[in-house]
C-alpha atoms as a PDB file:
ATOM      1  CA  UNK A   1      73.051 142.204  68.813  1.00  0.00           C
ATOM      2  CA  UNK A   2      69.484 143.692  68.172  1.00  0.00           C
ATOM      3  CA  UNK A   3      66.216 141.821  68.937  1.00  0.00           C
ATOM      4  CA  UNK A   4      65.889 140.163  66.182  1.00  0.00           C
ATOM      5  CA  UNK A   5      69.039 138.130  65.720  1.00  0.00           C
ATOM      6  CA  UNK A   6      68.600 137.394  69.565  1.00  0.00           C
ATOM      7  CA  UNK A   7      64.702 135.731  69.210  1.00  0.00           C
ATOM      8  CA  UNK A   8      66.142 133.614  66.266  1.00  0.00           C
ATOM      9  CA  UNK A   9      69.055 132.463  68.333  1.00  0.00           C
ATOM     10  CA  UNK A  10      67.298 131.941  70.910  1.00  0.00           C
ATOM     11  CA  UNK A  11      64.825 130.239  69.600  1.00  0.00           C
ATOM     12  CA  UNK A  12      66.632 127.657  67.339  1.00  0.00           C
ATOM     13  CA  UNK A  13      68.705 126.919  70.394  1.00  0.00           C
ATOM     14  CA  UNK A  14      66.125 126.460  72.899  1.00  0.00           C
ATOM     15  CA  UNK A  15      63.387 124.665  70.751  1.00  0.00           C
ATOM     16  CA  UNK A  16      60.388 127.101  71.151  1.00  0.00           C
ATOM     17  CA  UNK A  17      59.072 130.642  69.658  1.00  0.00           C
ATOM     18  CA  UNK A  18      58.204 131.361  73.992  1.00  0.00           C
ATOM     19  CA  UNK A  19      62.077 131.725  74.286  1.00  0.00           C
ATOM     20  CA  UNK A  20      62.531 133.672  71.398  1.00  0.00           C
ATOM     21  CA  UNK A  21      60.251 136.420  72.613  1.00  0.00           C
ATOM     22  CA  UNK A  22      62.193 136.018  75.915  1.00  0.00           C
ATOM     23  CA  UNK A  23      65.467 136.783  74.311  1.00  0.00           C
ATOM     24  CA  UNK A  24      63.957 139.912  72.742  1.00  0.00           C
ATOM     25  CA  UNK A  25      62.239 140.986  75.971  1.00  0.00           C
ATOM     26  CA  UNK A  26      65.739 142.789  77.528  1.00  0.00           C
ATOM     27  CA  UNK A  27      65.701 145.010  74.492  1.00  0.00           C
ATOM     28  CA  UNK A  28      62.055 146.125  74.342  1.00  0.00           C
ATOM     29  CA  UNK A  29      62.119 146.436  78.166  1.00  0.00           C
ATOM     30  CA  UNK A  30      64.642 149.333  77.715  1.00  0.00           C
ATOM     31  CA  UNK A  31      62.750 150.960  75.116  1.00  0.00           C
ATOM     32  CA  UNK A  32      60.078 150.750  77.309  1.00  0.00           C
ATOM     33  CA  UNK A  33      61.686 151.968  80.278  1.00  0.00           C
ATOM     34  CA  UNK A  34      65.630 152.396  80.453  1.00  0.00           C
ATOM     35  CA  UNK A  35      65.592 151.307  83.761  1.00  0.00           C
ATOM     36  CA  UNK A  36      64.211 147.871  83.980  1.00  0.00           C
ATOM     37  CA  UNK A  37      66.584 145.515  82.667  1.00  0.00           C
ATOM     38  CA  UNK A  38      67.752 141.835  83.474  1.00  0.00           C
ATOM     39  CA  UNK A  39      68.397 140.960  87.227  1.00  0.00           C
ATOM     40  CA  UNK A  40      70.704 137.961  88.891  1.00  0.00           C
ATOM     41  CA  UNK A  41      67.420 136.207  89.010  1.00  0.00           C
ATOM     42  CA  UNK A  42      66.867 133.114  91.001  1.00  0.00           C
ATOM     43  CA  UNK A  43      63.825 131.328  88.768  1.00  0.00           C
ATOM     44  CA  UNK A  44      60.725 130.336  91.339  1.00  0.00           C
ATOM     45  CA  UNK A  45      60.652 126.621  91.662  1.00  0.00           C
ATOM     46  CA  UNK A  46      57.342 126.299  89.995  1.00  0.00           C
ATOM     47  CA  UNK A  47      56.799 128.416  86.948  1.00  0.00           C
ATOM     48  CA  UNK A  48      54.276 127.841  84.309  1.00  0.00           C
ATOM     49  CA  UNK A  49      55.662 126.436  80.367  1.00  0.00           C
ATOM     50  CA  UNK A  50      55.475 130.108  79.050  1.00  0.00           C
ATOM     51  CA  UNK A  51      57.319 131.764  81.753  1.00  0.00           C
ATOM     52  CA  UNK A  52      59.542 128.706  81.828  1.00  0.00           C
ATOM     53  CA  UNK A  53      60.190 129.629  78.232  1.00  0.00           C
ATOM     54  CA  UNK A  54      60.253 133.332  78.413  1.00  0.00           C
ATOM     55  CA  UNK A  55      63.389 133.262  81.042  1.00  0.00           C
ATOM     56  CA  UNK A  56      65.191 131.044  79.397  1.00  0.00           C
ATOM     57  CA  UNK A  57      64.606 133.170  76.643  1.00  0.00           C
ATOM     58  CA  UNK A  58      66.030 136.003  78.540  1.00  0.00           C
ATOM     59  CA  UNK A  59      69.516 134.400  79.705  1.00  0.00           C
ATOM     60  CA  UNK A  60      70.130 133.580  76.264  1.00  0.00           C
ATOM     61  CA  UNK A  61      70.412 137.225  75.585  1.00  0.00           C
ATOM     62  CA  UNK A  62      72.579 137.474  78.184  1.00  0.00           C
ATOM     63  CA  UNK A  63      74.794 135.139  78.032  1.00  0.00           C
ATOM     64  CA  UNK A  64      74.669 135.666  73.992  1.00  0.00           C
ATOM     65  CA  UNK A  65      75.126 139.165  74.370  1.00  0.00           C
ATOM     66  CA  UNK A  66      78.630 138.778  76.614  1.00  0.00           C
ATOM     67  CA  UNK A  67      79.966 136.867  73.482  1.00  0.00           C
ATOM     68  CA  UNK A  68      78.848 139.068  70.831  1.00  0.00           C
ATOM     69  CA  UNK A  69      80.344 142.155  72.430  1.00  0.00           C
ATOM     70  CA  UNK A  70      83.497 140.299  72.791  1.00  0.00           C
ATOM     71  CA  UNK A  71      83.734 139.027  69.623  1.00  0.00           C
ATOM     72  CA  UNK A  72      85.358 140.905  66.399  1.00  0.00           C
ATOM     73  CA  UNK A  73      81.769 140.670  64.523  1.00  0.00           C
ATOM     74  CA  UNK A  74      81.051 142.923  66.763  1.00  0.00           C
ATOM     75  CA  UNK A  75      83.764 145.408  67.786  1.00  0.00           C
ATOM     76  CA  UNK A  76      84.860 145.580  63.875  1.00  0.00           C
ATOM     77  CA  UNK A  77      81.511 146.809  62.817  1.00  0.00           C
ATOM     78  CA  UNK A  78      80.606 149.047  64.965  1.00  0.00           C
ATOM     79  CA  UNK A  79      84.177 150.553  64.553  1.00  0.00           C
ATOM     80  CA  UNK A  80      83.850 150.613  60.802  1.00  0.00           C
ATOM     81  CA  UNK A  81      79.891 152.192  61.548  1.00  0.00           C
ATOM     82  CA  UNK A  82      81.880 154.781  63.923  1.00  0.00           C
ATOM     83  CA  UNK A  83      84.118 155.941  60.748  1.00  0.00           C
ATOM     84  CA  UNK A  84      81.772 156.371  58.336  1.00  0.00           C
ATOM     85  CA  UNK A  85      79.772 158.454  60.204  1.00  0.00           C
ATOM     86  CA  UNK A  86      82.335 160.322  61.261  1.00  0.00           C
ATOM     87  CA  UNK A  87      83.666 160.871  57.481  1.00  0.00           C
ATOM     88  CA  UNK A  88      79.750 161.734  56.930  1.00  0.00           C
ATOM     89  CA  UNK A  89      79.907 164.669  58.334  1.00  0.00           C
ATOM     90  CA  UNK A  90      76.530 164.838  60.105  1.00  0.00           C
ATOM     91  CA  UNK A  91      75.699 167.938  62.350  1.00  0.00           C
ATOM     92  CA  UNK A  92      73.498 166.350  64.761  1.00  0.00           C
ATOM     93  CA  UNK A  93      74.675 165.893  68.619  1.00  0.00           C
ATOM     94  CA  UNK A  94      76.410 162.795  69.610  1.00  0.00           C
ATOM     95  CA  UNK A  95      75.830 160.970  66.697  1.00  0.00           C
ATOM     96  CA  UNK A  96      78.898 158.625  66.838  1.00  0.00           C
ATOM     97  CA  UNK A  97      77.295 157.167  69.850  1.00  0.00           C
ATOM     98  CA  UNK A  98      75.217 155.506  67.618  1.00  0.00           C
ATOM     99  CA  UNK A  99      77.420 153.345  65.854  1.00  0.00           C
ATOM    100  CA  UNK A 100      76.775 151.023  68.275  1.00  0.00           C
ATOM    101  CA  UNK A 101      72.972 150.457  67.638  1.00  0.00           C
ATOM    102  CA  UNK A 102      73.650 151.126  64.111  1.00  0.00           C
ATOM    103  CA  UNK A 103      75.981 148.227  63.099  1.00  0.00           C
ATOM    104  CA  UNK A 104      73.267 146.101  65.408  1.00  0.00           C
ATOM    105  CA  UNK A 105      70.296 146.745  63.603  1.00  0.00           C
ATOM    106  CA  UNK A 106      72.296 146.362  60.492  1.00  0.00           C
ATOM    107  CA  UNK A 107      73.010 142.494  61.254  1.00  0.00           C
ATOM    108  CA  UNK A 108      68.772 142.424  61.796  1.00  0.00           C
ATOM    109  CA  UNK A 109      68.248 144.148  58.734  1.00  0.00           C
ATOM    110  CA  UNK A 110      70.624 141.739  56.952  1.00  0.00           C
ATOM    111  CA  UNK A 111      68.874 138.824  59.263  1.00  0.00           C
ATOM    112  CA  UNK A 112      65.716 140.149  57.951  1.00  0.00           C
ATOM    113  CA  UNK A 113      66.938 140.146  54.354  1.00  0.00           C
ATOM    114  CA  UNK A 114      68.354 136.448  54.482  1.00  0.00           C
ATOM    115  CA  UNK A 115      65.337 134.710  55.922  1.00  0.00           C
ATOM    116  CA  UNK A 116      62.479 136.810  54.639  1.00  0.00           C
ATOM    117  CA  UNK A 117      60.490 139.351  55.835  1.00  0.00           C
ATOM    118  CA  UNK A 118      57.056 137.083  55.801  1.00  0.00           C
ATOM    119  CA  UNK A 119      58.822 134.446  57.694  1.00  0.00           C
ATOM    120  CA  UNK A 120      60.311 136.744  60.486  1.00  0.00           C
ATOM    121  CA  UNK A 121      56.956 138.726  61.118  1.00  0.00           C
ATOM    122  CA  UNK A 122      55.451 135.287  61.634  1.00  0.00           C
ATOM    123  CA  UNK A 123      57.652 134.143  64.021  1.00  0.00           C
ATOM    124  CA  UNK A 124      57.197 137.188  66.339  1.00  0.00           C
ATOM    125  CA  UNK A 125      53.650 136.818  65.499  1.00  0.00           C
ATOM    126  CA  UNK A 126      53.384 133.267  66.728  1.00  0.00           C
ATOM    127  CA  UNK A 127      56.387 133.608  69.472  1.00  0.00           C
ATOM    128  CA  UNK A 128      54.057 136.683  70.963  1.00  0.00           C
ATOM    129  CA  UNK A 129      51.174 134.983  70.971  1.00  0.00           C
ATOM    130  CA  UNK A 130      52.450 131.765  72.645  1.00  0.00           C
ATOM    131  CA  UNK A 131      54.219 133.777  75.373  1.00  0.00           C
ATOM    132  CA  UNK A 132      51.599 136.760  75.824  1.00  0.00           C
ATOM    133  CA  UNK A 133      50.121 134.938  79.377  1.00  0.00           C
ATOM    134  CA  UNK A 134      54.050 135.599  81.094  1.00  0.00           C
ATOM    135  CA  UNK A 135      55.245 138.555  79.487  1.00  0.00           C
ATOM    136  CA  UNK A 136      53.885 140.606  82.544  1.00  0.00           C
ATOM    137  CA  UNK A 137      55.064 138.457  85.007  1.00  0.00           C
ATOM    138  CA  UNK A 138      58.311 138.307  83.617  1.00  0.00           C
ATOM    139  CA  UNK A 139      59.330 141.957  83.535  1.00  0.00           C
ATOM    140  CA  UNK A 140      57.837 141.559  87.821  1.00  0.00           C
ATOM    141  CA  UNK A 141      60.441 139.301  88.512  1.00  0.00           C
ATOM    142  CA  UNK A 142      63.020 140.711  86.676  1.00  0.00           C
ATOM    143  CA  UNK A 143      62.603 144.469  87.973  1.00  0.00           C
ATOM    144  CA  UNK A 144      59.449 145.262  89.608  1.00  0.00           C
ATOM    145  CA  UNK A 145      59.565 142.759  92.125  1.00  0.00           C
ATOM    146  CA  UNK A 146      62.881 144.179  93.144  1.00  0.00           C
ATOM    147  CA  UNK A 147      62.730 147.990  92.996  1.00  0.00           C
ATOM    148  CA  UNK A 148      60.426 150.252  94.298  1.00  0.00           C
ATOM    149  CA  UNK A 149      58.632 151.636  91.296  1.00  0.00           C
ATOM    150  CA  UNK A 150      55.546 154.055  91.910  1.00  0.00           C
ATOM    151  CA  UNK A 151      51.715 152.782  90.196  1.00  0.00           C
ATOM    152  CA  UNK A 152      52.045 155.098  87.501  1.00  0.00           C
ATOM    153  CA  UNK A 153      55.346 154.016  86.270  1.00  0.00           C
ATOM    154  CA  UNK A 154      54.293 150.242  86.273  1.00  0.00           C
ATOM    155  CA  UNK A 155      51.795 151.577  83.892  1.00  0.00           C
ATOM    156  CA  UNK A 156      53.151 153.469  82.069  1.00  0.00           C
ATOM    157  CA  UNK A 157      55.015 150.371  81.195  1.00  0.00           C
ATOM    158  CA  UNK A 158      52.852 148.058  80.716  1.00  0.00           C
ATOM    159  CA  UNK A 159      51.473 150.733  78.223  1.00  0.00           C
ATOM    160  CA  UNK A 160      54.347 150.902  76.769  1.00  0.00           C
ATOM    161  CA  UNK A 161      55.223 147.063  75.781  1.00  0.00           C
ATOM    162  CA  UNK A 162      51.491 146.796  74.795  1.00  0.00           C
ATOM    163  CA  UNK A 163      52.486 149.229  71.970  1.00  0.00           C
ATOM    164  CA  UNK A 164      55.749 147.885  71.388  1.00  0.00           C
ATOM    165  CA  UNK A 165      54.546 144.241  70.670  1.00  0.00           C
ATOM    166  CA  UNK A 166      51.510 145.131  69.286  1.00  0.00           C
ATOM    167  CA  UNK A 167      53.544 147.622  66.421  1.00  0.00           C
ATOM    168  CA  UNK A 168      56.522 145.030  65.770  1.00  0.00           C
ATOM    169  CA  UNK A 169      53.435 141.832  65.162  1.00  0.00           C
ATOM    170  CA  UNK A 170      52.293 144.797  62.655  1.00  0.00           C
ATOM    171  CA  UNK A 171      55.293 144.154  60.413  1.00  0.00           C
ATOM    172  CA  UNK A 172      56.529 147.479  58.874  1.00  0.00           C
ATOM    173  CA  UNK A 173      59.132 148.032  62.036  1.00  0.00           C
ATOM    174  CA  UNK A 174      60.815 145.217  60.930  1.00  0.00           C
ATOM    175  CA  UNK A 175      60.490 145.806  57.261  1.00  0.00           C
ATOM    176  CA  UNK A 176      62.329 149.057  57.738  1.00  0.00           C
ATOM    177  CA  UNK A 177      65.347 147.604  59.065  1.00  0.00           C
ATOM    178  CA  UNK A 178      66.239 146.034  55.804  1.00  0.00           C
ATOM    179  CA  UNK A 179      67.053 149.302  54.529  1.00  0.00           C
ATOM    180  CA  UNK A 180      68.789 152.791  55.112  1.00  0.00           C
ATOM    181  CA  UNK A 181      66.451 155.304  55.645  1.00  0.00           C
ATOM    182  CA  UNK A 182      64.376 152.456  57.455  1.00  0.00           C
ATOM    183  CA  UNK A 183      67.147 152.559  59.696  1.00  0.00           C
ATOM    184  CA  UNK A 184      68.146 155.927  60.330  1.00  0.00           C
ATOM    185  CA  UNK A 185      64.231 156.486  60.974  1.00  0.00           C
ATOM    186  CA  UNK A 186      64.506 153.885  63.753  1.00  0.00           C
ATOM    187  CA  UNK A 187      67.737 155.409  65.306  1.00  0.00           C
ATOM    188  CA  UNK A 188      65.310 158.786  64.986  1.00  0.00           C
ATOM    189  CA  UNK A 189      63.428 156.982  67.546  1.00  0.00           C
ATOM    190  CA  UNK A 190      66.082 156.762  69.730  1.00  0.00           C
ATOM    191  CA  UNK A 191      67.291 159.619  69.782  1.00  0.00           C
ATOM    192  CA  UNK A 192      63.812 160.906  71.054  1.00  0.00           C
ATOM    193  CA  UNK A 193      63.651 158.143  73.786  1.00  0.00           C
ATOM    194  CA  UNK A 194      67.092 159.186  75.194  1.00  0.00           C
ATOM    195  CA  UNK A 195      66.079 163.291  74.899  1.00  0.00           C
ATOM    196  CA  UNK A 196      68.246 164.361  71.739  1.00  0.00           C
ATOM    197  CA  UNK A 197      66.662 166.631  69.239  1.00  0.00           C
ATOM    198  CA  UNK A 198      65.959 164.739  65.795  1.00  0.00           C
ATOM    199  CA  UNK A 199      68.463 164.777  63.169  1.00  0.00           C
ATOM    200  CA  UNK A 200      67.933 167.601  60.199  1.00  0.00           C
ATOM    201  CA  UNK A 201      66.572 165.671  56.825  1.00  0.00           C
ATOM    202  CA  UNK A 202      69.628 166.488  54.964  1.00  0.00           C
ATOM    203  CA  UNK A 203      71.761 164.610  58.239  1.00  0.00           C
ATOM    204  CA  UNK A 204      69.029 161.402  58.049  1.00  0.00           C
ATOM    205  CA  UNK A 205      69.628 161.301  54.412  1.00  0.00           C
ATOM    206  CA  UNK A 206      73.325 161.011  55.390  1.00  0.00           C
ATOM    207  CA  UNK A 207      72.835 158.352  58.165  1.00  0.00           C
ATOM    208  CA  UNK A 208      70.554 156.331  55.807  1.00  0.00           C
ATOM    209  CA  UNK A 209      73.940 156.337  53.228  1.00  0.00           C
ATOM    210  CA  UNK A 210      75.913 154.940  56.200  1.00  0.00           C
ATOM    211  CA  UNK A 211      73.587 152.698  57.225  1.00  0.00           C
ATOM    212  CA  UNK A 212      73.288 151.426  53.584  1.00  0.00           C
ATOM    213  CA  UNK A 213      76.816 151.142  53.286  1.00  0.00           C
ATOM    214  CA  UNK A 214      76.979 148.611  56.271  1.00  0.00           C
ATOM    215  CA  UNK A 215      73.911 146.913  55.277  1.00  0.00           C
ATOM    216  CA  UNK A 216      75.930 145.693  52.156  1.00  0.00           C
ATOM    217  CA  UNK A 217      79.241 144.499  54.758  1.00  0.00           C
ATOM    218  CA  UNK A 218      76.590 142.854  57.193  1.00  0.00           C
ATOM    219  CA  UNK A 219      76.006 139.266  54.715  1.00  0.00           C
ATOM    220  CA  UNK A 220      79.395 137.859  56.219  1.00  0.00           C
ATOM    221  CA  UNK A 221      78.888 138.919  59.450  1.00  0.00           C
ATOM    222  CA  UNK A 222      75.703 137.600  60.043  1.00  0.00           C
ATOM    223  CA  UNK A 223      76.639 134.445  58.601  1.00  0.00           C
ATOM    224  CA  UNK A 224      79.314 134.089  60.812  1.00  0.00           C
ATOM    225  CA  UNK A 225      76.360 134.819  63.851  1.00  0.00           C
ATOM    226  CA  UNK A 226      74.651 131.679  62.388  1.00  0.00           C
ATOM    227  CA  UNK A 227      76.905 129.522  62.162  1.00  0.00           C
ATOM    228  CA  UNK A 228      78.673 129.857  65.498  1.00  0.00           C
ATOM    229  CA  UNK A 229      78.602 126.657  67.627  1.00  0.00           C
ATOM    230  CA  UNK A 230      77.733 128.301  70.614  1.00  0.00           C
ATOM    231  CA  UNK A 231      76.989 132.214  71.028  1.00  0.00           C
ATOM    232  CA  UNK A 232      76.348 131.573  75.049  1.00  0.00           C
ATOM    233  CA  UNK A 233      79.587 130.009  75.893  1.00  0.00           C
END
């Protein structure tokens, strides 16, 4: 699942916005930098309530993520996203790749939809701001602390996440999500971040029908997200 669905998991299961943030933090490392990601970590004995919070956060997503890519919420959507794309016909490179991603931020967009866009902005808002002392530190014990990364790279980084956070407490990243050109603009994003040319405007006007298509088949899915007893075994 996407970010969002993860932080509200997250943080109705573990009882504070801190963790929420946490669980989003393996996804906005990568778009960050692809290469720092979640470790086997061994938590310090001592660590203060925020970073407490924000890795708790972050096996959440973990262990939440190993169910959701087992389960048929998943592997059904994201083979019904791979054949409508495929009957869509689009040009671009590699685009069934994305079906993956797409039927994710689909569920968010649906998320998004079902709770409200006010009331999801503000809970970043307030889960970044509660957990904004640790995020550093986490993403140091989690990668940096345990591969050799040069100066520059740890800054460009930390860059990086500044902008991140500081454009999702904005709001209009999110907004997009609830619909399909909001989406296919996102996944235009990616494809830039993994070095693919954009799609053509006639192919993102296609996307944005596919992804509009599965925003309508995401209500029962997401539902069935919610109401799951457990979504970290």
């Amino acid at each position: 699942m996407n970010f969002l669905l993860h932080r509200h998991l997250a943080a109705r299961d573990l009882g504070t916005s801190a963790a929420g943030v946490g669980a989003m933090l393996p996804d906005l490392w990568r778009m960050a930098d692809r290469r720092v990601r979640p470790s086997a970590l061994h938590r310090p004995e001592a660590v203060s309530p925020p970073l407490g919070a924000l890795l708790s956060g972050v096996e959440h997503h973990v262990a939440a993520d190993r169910w959701f890519h087992a389960d048929t919420v998943f592997v059904d959507g994201e083979r019904e996203a791979t054949q409508l794309l495929r009957e869509a016909k689009i040009s671009a490179r590699r685009t069934l790749l994305f079906a993956h991603i797409l039927w994710e931020l689909c569920l968010d967009g649906e998320l998004v939809r079902r709770e409200g866009f006010d009331r999801v902005v503000t809970a970043v808002r307030e889960g970044m701001r509660e957990a904004a002392p640790a995020v550093s530190e986490s993403a140091e014990l989690h990668h940096f602390s345990r591969v050799a990364r040069e100066p520059d790279e740890r800054l460009a980084f930390q860059r990086r996440m500044g902008r991140i956070c500081g454009e999702l407490t904005r709001g209009p990243w999110i907004e997009g999500y609830q619909t399909g050109e909001g989406i296919a603009a996102r996944v235009q994003g990616v494809r830039a971040r993994v070095g693919l040319e954009p799609m053509s405007s006639d192919d993102e006007a296609r996307f944005a029908d596919v992804a509009r298509a599965l925003l309508g088949r995401a209500v029962g899915p997401v539902e069935r997200i919610l109401a799951a007893t457990s979504v970290t075994g």
